[in-house]
Every structure is written in structure tokens, then in C-alpha cells.
C-alpha atoms as a PDB file:
ATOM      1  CA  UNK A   1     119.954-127.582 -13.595  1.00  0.00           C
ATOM      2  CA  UNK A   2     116.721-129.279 -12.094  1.00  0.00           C
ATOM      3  CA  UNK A   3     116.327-132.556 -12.799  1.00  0.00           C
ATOM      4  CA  UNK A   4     115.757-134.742 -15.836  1.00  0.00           C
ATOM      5  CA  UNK A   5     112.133-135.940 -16.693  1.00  0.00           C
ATOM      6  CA  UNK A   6     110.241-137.572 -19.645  1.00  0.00           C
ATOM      7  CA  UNK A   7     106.620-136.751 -20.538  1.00  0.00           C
ATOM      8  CA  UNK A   8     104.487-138.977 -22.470  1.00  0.00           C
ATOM      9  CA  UNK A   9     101.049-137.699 -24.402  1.00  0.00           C
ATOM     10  CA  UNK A  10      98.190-139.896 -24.804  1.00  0.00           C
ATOM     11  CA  UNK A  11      96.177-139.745 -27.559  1.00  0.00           C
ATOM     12  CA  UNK A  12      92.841-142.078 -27.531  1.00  0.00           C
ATOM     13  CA  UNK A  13      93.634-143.298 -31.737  1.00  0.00           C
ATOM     14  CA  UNK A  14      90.176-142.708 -32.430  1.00  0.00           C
ATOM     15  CA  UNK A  15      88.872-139.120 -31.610  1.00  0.00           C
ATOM     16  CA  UNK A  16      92.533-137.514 -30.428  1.00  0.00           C
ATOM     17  CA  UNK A  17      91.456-136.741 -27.361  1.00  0.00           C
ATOM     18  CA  UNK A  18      94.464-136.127 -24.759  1.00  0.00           C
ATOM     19  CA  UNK A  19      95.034-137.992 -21.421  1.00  0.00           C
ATOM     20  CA  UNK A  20      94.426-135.362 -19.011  1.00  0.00           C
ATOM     21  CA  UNK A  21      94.811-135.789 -15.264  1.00  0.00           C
ATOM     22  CA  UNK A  22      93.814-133.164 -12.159  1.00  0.00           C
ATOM     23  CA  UNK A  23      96.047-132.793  -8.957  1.00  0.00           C
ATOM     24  CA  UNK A  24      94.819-133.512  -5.930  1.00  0.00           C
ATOM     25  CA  UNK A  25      94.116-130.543  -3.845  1.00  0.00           C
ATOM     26  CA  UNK A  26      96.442-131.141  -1.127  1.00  0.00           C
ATOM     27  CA  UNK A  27      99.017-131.018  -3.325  1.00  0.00           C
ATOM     28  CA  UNK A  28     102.080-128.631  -1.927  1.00  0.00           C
ATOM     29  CA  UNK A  29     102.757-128.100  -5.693  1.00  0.00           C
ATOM     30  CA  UNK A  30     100.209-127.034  -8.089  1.00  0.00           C
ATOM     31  CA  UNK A  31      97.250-128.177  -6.588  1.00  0.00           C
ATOM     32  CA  UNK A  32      94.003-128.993  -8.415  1.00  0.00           C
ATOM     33  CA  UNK A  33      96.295-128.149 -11.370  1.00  0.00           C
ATOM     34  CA  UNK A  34      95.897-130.342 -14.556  1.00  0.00           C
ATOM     35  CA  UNK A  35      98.741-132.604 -16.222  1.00  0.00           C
ATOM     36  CA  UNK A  36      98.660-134.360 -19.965  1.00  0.00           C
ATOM     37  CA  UNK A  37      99.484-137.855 -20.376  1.00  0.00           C
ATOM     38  CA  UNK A  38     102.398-138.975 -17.395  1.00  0.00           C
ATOM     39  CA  UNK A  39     105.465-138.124 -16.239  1.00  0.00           C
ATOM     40  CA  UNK A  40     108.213-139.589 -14.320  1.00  0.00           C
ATOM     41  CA  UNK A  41     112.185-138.479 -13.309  1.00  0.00           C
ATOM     42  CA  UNK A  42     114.758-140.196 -15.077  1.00  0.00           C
ATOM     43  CA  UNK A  43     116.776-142.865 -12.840  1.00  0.00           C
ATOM     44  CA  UNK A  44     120.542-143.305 -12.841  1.00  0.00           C
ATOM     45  CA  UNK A  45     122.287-144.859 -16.196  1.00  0.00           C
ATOM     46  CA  UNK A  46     118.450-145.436 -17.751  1.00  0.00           C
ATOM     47  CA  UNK A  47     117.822-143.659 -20.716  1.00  0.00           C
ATOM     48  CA  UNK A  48     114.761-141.157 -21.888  1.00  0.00           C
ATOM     49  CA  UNK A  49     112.653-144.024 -23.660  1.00  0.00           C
ATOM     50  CA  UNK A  50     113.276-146.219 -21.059  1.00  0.00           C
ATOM     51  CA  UNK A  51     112.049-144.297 -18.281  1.00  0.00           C
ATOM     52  CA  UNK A  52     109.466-143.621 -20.600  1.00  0.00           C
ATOM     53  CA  UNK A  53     108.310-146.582 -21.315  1.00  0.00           C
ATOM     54  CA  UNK A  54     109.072-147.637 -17.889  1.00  0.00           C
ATOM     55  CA  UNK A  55     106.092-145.109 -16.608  1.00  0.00           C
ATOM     56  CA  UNK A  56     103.512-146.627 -18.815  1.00  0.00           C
ATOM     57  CA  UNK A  57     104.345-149.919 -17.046  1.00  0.00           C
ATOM     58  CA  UNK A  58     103.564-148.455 -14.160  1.00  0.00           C
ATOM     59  CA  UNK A  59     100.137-146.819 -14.811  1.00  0.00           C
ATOM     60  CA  UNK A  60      99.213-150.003 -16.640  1.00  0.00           C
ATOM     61  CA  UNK A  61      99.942-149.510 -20.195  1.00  0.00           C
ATOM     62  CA  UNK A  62     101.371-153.521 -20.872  1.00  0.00           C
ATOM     63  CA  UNK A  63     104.325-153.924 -23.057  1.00  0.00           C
ATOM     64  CA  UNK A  64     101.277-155.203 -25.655  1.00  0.00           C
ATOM     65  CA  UNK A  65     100.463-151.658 -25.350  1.00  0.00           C
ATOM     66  CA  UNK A  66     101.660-148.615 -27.477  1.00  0.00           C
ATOM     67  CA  UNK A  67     105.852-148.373 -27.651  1.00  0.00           C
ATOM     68  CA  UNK A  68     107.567-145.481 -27.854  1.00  0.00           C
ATOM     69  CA  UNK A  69     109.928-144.086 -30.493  1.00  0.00           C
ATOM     70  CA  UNK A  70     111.630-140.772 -31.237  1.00  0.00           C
ATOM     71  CA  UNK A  71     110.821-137.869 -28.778  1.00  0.00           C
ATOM     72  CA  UNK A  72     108.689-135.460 -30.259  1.00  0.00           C
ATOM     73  CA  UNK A  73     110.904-132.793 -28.750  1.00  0.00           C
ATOM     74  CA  UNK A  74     113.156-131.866 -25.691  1.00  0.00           C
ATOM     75  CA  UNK A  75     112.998-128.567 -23.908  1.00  0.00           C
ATOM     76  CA  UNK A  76     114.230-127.148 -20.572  1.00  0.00           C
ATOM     77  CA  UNK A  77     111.982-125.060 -18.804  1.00  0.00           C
ATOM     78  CA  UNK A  78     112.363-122.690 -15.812  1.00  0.00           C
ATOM     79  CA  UNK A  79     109.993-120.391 -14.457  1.00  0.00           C
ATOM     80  CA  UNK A  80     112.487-119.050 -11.364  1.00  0.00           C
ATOM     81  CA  UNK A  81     110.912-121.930  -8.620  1.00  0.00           C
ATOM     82  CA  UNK A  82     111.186-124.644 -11.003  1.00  0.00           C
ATOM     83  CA  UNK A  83     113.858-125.900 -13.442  1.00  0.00           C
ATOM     84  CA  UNK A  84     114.543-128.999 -15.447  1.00  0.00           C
ATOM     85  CA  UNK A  85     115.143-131.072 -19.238  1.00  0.00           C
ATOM     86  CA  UNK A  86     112.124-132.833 -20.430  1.00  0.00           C
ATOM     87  CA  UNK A  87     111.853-134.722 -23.146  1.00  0.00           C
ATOM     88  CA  UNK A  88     108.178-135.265 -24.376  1.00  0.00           C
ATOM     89  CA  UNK A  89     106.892-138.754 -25.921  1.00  0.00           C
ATOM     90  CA  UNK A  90     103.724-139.434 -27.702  1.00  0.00           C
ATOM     91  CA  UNK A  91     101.704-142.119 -27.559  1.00  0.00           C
ATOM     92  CA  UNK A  92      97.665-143.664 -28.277  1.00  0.00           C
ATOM     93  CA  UNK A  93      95.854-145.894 -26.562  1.00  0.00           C
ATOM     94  CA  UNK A  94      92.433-146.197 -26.111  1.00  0.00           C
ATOM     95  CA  UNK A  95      91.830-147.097 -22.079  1.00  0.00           C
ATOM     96  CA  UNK A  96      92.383-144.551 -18.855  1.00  0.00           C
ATOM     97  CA  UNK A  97      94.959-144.531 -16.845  1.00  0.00           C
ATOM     98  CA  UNK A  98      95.878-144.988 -13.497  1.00  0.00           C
ATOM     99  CA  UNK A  99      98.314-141.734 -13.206  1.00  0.00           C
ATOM    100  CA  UNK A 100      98.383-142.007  -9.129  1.00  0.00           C
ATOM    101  CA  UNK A 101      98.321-141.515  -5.790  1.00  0.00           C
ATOM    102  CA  UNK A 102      98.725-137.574  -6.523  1.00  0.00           C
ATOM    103  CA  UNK A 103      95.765-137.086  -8.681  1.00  0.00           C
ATOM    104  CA  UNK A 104      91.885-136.526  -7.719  1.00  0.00           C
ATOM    105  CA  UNK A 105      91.009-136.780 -11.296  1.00  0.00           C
ATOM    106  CA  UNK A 106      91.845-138.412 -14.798  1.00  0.00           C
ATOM    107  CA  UNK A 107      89.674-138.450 -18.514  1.00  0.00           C
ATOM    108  CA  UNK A 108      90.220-137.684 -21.472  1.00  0.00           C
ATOM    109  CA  UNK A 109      89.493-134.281 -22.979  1.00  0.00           C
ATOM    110  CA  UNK A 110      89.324-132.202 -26.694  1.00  0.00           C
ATOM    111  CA  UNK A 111      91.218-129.935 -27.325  1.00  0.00           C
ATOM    112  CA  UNK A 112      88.784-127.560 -26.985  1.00  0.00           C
ATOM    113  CA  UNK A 113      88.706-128.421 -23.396  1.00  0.00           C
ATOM    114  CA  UNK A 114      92.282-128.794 -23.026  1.00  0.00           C
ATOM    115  CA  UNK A 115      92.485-125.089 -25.037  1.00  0.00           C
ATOM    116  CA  UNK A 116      90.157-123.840 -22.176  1.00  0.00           C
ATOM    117  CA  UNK A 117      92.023-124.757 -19.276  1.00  0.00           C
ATOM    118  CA  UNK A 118      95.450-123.517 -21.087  1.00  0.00           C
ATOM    119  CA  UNK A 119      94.291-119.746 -21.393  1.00  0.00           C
ATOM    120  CA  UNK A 120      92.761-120.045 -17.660  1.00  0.00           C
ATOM    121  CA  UNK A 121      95.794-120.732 -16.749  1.00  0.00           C
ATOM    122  CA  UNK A 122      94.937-124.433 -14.979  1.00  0.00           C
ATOM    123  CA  UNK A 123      97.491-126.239 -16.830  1.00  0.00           C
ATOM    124  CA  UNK A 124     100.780-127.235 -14.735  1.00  0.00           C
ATOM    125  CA  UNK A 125     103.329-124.221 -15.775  1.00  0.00           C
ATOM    126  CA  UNK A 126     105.200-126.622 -17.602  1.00  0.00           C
ATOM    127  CA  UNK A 127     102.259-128.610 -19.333  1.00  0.00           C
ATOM    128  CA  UNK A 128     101.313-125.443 -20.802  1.00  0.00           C
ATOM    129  CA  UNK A 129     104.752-125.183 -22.662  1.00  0.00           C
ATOM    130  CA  UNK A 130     104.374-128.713 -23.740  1.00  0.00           C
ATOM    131  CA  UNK A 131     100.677-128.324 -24.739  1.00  0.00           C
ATOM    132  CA  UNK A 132     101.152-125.363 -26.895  1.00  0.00           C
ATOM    133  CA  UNK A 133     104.275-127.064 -28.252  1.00  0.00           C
ATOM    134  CA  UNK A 134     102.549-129.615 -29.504  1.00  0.00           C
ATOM    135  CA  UNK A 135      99.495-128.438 -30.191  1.00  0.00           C
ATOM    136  CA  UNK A 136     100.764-125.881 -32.715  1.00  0.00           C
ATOM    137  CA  UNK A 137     103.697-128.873 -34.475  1.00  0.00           C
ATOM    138  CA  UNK A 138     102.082-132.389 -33.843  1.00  0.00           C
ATOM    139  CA  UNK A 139      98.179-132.802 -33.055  1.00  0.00           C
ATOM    140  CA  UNK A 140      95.984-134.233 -35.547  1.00  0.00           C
ATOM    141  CA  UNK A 141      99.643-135.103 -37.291  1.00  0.00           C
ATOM    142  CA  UNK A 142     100.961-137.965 -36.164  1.00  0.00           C
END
């Protein structure tokens, strides 16, 4: 198997818009290709909320900020180039991110937006999985 990651969804708590964030172009991997919420690998010996929560340290999300609880799910995806477990997280909080280095653009976006990148195909291969996911179980329920 790939490797191990967590995901974690932002929802802004007052209008469920998503945290949505663009590659940068020069990207070798997926460029200008868009991302919900942030992601991180999973070190040695730390487990899935931890890395979780540790990646919302590091994008700026305080420990005042939202914690996390039960994953919303856990899938492994492989599309032939590409394998690996993720576990996906949600969260809400109401302030933009700083998702990194890697990334020409962040916002926030509906999910009509989010619906129209998804069937043009400009979501990361893997974000599209998680976006339909929980679009279809979870948004506008929890």
C-alpha cells in the first residue's frame, strides 16, 4: 500500500461553505488542481487525530480552534499511479487558511461551486472520492 494520510474538511459554521484550496501550477502532481480542507501523511507511532489535529496547527487553526473527534470515514483509494488509506475529519471554523507553500489559491466555496469543479473534473482524483462521499452522507448534517 501507499501511504497513510488524514484529510480534514472545513466547514465555515455559518453558510457551510467548504475550505477549498488550488495547486500551484508548477506542481509535478496535479497542477492547478483543487483540494478541500488539508491534508498531511501520518508520522511514525502518531495516530489519525493526532496528525490531524497536528495539520491544523500548522496552517494556523490554534488549539482554541475547532478539535477533532470521530473520522467521518476511512477509505483507500487507488487509481493505478496513486495508492493510499485516508481517513477524512471534519471540522468548522470561520477564518482562511494558510494550506502552503504548494498552493496558488485558497477560499471558500458552495457547493454549487465545489459541484462544478467535481463534474469538470478539477478536483484532485482523490478529493473527488472524498467530496462525493461526503457530500451525499454528511453536508448540511453535522
Amino acid at each position: 500500500m501507499g501511504n497513510l494520510r488524514v484529510v480534514v474538511i472545513i466547514e465555515h459554521p455559518t453558510d457551510k461553505r467548504l475550505h477549498v484550496s488550488q495547486r500551484a501550477i508548477d506542481k509535478k502532481r496535479y497542477p492547478g488542481i483543487f483540494n478541500l480542507g488539508v491534508e498531511s501523511a501520518i508520522d511514525s507511532g502518531e495516530a489519525y487525530i493526532e496528525a490531524g489535529q497536528r495539520r491544523l496547527r500548522e496552517v494556523g487553526i490554534t488549539p482554541q480552534g475547532p478539535t477533532l473527534s470521530n473520522p467521518l470515514f476511512e477509505f483507500v483509494f487507488n487509481n493505478g499511479k496513486y495508492s493510499g488509506r485516508q481517513v477524512v475529519y471534519h471540522a468548522k471554523h470561520q477564518y482562511l487558511i494558510n494550506p502552503g507553500k504548494e498552493f496558488q489559491w485558497k477560499g471558500w466555496m458552495t457547493k454549487e461551486e465545489i459541484d462544478d469543479l467535481f463534474t469538470k473534473n478539477r478536483l484532485c482524483p482523490d478529493t473527488s472520492v472524498i467530496y462525493e462521499r461526503f457530500r451525499e452522507e454528511f453536508y448540511g448534517k453535522i
